[in-house]
C-alpha atoms as a PDB file:
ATOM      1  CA  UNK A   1    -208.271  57.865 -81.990  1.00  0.00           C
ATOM      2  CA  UNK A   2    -205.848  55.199 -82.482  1.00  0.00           C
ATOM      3  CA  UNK A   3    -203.396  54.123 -80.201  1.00  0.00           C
ATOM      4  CA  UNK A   4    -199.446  54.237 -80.498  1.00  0.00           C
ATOM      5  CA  UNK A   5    -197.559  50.685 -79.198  1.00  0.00           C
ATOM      6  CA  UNK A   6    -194.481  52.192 -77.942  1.00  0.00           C
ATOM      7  CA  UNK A   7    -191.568  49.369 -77.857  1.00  0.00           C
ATOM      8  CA  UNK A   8    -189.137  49.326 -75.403  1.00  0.00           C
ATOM      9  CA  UNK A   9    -185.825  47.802 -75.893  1.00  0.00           C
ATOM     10  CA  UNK A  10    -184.879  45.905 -72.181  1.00  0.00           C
ATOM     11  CA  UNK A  11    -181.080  45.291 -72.419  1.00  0.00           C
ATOM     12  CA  UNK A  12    -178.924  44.449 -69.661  1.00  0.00           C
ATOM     13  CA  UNK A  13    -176.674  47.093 -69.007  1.00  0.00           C
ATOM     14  CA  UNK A  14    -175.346  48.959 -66.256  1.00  0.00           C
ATOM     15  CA  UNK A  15    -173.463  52.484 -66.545  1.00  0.00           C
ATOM     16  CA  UNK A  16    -169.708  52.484 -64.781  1.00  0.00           C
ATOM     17  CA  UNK A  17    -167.033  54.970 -64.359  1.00  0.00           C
ATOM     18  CA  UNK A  18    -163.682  53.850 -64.464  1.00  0.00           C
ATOM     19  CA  UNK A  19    -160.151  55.239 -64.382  1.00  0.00           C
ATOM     20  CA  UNK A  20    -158.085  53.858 -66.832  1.00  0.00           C
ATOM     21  CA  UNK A  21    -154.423  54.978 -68.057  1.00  0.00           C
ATOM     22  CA  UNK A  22    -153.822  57.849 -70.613  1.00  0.00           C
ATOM     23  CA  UNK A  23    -152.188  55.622 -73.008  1.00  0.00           C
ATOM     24  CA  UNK A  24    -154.697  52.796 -72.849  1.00  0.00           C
ATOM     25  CA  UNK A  25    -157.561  55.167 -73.291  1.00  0.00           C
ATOM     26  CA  UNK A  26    -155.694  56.372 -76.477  1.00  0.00           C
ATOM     27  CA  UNK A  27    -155.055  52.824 -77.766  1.00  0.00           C
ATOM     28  CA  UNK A  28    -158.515  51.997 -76.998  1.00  0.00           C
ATOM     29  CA  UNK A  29    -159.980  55.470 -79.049  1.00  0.00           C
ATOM     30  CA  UNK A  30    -157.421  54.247 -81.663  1.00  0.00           C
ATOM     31  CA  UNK A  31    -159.049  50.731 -81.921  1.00  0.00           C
ATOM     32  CA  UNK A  32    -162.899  51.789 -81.580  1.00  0.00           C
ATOM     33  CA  UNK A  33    -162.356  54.371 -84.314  1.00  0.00           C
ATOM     34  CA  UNK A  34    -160.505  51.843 -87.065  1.00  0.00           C
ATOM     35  CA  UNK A  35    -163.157  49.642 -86.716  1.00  0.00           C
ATOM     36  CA  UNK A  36    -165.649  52.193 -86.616  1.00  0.00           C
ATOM     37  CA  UNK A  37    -167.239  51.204 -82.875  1.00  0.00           C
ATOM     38  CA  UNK A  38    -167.971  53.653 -79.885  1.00  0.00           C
ATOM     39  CA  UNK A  39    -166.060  53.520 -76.989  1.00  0.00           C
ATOM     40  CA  UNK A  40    -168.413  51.686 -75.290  1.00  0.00           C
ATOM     41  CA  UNK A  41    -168.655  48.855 -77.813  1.00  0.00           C
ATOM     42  CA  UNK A  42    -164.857  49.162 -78.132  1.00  0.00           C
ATOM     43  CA  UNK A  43    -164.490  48.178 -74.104  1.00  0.00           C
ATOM     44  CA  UNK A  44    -167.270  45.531 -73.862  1.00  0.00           C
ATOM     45  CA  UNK A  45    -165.305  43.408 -77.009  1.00  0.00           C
ATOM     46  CA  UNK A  46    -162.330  44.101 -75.186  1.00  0.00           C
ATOM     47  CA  UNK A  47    -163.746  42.708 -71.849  1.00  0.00           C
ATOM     48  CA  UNK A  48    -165.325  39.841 -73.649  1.00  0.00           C
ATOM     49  CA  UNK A  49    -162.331  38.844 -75.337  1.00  0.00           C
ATOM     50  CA  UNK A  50    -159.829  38.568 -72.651  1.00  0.00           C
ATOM     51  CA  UNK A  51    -162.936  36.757 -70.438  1.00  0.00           C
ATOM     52  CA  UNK A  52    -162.900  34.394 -73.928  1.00  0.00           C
ATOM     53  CA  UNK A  53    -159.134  33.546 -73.677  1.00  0.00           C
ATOM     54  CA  UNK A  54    -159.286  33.741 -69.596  1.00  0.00           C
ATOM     55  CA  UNK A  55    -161.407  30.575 -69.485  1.00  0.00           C
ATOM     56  CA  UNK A  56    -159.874  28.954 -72.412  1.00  0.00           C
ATOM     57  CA  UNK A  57    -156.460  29.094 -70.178  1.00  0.00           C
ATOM     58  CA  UNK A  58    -158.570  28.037 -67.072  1.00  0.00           C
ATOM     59  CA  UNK A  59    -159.959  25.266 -69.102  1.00  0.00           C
ATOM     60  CA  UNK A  60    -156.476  23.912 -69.355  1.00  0.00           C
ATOM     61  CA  UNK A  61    -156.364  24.911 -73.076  1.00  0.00           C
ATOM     62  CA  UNK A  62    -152.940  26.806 -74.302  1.00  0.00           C
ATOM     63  CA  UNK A  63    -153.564  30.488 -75.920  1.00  0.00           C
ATOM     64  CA  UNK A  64    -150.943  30.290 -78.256  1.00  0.00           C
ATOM     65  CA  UNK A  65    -149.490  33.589 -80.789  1.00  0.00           C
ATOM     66  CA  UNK A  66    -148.124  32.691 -83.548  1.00  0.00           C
ATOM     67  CA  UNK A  67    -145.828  35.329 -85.487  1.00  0.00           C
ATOM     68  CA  UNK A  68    -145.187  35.586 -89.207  1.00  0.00           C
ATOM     69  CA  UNK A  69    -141.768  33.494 -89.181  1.00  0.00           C
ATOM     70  CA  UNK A  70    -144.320  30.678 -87.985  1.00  0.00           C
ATOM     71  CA  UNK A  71    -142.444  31.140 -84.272  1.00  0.00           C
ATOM     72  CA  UNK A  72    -145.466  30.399 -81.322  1.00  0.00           C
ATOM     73  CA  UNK A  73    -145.587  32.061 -78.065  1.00  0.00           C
ATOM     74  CA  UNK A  74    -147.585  31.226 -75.400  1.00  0.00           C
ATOM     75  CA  UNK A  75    -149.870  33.876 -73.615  1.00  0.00           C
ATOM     76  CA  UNK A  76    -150.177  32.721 -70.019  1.00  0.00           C
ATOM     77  CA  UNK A  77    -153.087  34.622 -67.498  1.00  0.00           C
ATOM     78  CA  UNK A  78    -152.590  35.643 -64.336  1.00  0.00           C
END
């Protein structure tokens, strides 16, 4: 008889429930479906983003938006 190597997959991830507001669940539905992500995927990006810009702005670095007349903005974090 042979034997079957089952492979397990160890990822670090923890299940949460959150409330969030109606109208930022919808935006983030609207997000994870146009680029084609779940939910899940769609919060974790999210998270990992702002984190991104967080330290960037704790790092003493300027976030900076720029619109398409070329005029910047400056995001600041609280």
């Amino acid at each position: 008889m042979d034997k079957t190597e089952v492979i397990t997959e160890v990822s670090d991830v923890k299940k949460i429930s959150l409330n969030i507001k109606i109208d930022l669940l919808e935006q983030l539905k609207r997000f994870a479906s146009q680029k084609g992500l779940s939910n899940t995927s769609a919060v974790n990006q999210a998270i990992s983003d702002f984190l991104y810009f967080r330290d960037q702005h704790r790092s003493g670095n300027k976030v900076l938006i720029e619109d398409k007349n070329g005029d910047r903005k400056e995001i600041v974090f609280r």
